[in-house]
C-alpha atoms as a PDB file:
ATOM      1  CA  UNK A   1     187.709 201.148  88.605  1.00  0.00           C
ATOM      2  CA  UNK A   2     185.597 197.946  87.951  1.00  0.00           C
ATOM      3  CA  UNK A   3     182.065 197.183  87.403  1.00  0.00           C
ATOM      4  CA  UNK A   4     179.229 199.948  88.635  1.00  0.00           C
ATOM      5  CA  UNK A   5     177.280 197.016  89.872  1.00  0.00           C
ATOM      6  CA  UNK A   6     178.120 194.103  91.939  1.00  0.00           C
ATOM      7  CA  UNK A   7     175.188 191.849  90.279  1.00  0.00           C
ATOM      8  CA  UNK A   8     173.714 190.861  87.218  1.00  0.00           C
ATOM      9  CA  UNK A   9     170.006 191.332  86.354  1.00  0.00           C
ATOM     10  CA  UNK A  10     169.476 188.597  84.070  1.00  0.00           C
ATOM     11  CA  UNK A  11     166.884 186.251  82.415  1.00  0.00           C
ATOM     12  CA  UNK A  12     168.560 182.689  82.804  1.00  0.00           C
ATOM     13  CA  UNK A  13     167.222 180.229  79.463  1.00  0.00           C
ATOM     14  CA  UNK A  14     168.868 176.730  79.971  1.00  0.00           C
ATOM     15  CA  UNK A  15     172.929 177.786  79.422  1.00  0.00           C
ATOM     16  CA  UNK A  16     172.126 181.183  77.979  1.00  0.00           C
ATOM     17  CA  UNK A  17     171.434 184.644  79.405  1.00  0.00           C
ATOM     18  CA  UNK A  18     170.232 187.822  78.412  1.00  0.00           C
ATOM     19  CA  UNK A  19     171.011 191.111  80.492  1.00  0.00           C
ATOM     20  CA  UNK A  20     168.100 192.927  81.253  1.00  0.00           C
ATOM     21  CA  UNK A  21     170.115 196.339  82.553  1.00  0.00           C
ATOM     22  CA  UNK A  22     173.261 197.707  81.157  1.00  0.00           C
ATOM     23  CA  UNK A  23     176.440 196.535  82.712  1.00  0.00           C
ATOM     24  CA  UNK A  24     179.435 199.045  82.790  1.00  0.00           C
ATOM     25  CA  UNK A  25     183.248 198.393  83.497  1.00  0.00           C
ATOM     26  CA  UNK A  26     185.163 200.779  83.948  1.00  0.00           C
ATOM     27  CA  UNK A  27     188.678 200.156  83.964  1.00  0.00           C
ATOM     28  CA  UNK A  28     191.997 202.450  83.922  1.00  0.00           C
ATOM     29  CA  UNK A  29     191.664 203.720  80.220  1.00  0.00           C
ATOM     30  CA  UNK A  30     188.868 202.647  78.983  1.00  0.00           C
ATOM     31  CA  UNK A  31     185.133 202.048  79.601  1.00  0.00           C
ATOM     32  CA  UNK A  32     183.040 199.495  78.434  1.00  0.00           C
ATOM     33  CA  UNK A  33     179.107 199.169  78.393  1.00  0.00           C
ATOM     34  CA  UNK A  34     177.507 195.934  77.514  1.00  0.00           C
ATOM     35  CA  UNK A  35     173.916 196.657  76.591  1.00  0.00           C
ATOM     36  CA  UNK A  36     170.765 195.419  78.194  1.00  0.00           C
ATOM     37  CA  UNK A  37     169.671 192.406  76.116  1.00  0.00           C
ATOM     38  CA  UNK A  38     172.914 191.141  75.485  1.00  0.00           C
ATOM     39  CA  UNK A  39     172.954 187.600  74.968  1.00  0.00           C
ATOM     40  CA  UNK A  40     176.018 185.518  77.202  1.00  0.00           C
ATOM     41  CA  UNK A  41     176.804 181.739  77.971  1.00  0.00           C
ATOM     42  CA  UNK A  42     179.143 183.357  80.880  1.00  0.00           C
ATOM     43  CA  UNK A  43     182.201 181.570  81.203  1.00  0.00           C
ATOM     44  CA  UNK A  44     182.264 178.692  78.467  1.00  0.00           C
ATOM     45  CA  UNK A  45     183.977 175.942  80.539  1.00  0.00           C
ATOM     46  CA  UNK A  46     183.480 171.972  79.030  1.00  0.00           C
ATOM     47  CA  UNK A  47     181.451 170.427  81.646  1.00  0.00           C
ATOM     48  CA  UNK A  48     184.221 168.090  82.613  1.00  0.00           C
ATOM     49  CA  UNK A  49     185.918 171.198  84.097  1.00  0.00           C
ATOM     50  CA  UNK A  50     183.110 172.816  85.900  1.00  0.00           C
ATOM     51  CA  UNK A  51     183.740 171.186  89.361  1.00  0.00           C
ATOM     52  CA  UNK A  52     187.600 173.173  89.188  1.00  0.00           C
ATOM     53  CA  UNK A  53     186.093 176.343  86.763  1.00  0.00           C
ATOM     54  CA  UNK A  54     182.713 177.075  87.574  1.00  0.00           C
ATOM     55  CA  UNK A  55     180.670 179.039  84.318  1.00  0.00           C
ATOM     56  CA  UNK A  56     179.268 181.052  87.135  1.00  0.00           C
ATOM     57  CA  UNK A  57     180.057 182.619  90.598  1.00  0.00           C
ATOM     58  CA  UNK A  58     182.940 185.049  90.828  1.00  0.00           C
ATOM     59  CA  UNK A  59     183.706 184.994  87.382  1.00  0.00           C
ATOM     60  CA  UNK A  60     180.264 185.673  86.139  1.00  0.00           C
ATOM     61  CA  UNK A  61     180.998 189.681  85.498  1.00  0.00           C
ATOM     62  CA  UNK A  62     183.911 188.792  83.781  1.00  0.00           C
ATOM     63  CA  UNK A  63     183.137 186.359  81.610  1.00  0.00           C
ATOM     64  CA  UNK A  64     180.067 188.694  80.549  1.00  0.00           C
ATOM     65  CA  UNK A  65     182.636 191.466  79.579  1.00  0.00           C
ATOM     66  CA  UNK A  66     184.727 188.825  77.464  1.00  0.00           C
ATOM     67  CA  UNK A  67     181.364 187.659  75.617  1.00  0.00           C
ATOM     68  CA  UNK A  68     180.538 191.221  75.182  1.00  0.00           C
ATOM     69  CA  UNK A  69     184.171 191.755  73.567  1.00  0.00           C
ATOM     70  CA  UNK A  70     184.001 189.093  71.615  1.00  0.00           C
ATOM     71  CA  UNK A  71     180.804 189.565  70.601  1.00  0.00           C
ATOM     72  CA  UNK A  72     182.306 192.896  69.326  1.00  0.00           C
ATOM     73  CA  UNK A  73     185.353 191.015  67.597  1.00  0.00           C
ATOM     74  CA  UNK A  74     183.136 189.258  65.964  1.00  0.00           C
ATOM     75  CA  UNK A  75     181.099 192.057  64.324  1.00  0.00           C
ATOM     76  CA  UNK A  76     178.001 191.570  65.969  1.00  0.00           C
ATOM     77  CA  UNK A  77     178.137 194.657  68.105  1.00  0.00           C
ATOM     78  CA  UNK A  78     179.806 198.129  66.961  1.00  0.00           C
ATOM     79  CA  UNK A  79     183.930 198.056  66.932  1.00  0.00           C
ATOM     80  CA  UNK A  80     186.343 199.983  69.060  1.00  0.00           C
ATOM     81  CA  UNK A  81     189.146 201.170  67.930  1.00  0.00           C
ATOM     82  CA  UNK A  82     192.228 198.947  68.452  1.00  0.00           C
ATOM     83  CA  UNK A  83     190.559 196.167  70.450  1.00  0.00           C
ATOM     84  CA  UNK A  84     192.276 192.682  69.876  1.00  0.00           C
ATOM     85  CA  UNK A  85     191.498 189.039  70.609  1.00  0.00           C
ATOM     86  CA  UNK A  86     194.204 188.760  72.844  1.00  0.00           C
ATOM     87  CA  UNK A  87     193.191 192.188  74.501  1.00  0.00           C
ATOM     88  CA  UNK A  88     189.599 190.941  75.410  1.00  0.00           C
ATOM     89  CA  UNK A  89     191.543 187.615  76.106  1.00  0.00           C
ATOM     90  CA  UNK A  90     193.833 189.533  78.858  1.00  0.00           C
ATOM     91  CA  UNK A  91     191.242 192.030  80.168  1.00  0.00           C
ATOM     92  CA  UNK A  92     189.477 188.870  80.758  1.00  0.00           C
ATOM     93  CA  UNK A  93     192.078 187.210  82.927  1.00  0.00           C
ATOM     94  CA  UNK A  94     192.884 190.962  84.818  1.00  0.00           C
ATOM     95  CA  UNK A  95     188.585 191.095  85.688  1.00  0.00           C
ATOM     96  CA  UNK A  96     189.061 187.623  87.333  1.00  0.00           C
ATOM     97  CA  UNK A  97     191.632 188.785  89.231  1.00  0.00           C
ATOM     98  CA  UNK A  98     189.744 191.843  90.234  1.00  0.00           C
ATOM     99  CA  UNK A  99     186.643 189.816  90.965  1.00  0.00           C
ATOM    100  CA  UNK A 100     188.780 188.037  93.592  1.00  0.00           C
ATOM    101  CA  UNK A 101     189.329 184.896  91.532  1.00  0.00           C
ATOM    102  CA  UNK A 102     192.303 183.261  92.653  1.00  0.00           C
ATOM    103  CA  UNK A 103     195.250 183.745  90.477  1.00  0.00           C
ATOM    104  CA  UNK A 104     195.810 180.491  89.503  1.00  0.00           C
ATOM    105  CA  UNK A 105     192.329 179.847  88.471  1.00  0.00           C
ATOM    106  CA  UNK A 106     192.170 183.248  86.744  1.00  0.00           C
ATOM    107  CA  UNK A 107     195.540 181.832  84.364  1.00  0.00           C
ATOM    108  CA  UNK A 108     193.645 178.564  83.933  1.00  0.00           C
ATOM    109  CA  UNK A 109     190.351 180.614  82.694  1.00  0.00           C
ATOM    110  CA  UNK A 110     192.869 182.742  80.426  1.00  0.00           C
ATOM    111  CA  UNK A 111     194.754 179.515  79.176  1.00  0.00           C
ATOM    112  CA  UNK A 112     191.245 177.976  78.434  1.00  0.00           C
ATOM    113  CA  UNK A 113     190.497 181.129  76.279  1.00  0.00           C
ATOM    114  CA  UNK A 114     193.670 181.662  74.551  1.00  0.00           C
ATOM    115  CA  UNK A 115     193.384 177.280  73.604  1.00  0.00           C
ATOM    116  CA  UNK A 116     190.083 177.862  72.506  1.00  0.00           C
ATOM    117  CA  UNK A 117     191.089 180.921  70.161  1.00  0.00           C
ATOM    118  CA  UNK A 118     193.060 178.445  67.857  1.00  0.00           C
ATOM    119  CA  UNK A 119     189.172 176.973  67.023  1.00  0.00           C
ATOM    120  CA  UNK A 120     188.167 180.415  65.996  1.00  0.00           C
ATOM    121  CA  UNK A 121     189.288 182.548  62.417  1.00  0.00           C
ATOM    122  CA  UNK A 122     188.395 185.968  64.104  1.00  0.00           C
ATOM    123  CA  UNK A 123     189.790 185.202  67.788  1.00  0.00           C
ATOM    124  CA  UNK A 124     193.307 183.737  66.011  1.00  0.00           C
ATOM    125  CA  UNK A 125     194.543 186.686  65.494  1.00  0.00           C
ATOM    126  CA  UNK A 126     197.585 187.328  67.389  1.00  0.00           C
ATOM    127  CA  UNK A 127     197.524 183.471  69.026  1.00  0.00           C
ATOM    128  CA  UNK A 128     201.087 183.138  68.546  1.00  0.00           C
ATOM    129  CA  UNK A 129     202.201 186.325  70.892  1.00  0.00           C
ATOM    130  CA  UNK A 130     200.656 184.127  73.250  1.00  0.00           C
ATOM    131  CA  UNK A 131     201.478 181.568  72.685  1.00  0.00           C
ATOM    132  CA  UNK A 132     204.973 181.027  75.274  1.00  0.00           C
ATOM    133  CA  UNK A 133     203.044 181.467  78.704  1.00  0.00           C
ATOM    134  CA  UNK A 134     199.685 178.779  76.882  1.00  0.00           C
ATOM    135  CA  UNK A 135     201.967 175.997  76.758  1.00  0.00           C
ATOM    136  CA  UNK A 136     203.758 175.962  79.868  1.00  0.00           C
ATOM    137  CA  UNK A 137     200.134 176.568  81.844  1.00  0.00           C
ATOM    138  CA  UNK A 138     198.652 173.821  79.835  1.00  0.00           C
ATOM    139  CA  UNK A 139     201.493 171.549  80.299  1.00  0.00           C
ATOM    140  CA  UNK A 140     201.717 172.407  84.023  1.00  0.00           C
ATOM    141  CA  UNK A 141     197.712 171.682  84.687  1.00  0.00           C
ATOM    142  CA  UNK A 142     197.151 168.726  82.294  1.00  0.00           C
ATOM    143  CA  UNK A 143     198.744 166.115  84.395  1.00  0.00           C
ATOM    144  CA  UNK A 144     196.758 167.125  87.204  1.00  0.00           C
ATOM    145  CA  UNK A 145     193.449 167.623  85.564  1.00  0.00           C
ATOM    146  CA  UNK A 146     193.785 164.310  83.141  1.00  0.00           C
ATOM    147  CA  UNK A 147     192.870 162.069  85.695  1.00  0.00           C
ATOM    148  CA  UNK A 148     189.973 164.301  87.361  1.00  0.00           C
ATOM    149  CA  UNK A 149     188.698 164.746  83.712  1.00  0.00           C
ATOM    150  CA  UNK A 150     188.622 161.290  82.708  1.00  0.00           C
ATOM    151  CA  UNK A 151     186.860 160.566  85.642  1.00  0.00           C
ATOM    152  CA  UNK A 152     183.845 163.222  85.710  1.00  0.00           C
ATOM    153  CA  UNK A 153     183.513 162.348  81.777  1.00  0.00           C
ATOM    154  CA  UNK A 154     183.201 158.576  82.990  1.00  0.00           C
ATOM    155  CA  UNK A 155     180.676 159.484  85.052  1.00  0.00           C
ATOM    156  CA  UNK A 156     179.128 161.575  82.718  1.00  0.00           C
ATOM    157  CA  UNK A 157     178.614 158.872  80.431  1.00  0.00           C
ATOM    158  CA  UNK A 158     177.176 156.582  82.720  1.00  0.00           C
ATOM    159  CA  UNK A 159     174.839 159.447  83.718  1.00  0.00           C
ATOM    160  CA  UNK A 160     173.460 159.783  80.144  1.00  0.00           C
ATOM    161  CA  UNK A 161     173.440 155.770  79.459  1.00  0.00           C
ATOM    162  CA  UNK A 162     171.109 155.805  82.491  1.00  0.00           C
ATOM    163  CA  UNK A 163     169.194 158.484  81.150  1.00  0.00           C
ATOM    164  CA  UNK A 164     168.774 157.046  77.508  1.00  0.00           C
ATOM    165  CA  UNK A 165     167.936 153.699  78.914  1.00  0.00           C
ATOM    166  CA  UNK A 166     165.094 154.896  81.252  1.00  0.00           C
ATOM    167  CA  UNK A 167     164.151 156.748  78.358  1.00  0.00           C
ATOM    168  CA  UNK A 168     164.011 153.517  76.387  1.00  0.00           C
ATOM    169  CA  UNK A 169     162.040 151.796  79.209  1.00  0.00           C
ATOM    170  CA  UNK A 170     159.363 154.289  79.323  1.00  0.00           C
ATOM    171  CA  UNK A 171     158.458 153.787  75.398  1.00  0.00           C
ATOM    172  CA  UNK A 172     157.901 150.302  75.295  1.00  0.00           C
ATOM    173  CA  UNK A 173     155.348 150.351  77.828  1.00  0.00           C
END
């Protein structure tokens, strides 16, 4: 069970990547193949958060199998049968934990996914099911991320000031 392959041949483009081999997971029931040339983000994390989530690392086989089922939700790639949103949303969170993601990260990752579903018509689908066990993990981790966050977005925004003013420098010389 798992992925055939323990890496990724990819071709990285700024935040975006696009498989060059097949990728195949196989899991307990099912097996899935993402195609060569699929096109992934990995793990869509705000940057605020990548210092606790990375977008890459352990989770990067993972988070390629949840773009690749999403991808499918969507209607880009051909369906299968009786695949949900919050299926590709909890085969996502049992990969991580296969990957050797630590469990607590792995719920974060899910509780990101399942947050960002209420954003999307296609991955809303079934949101409420999930509902009970979102809250409590977001309620839980806010308090101890809030301060973290503000402070990396602080940062952030001093980074790009810096960045805009140079910029400014340069053209009026």
């Amino acid at each position: 069970m798992g992925f055939a392959a323990r890496y990724v041949d990819c071709r990285i483009t700024g935040d975006h990547a696009r498989t060059l081999t097949q990728i195949v997971y196989k899991g307990a029931r099912d097996e899935f193949v993402i195609p060569a040339n699929f096109s992934s983000d990995f793990a869509s994390v705000p940057r605020p958060l990548t210092w606790l989530a990375p977008r890459m690392g352990a989770v990067t086989l993972a988070a390629l199998l949840h773009d690749y089922l999403c991808a499918v939700l969507r209607g880009e790639l051909p369906p299968i049968p009786g695949l949900t949103a919050v299926d590709a949303d909890a085969l996502f969170r049992r990969v991580l934990l296969e990957e050797g993601v630590p469990p607590v990260l792995a719920w974060i990752y899910w509780d990101g996914v399942r947050l960002g579903a209420v954003t999307d018509d296609w991955h809303r689908v079934g949101w409420w099911s999930t509902a009970w066990p979102v809250a409590p993990i977001t309620l839980l981790t806010l308090p101890l991320l809030a301060p973290a966050l503000l402070s990396v977005a602080v940062v952030l925004g001093a980074v790009r000031l810096a960045e805009k003013l140079r910029l400014l420098g340069r053209g009026s010389r």
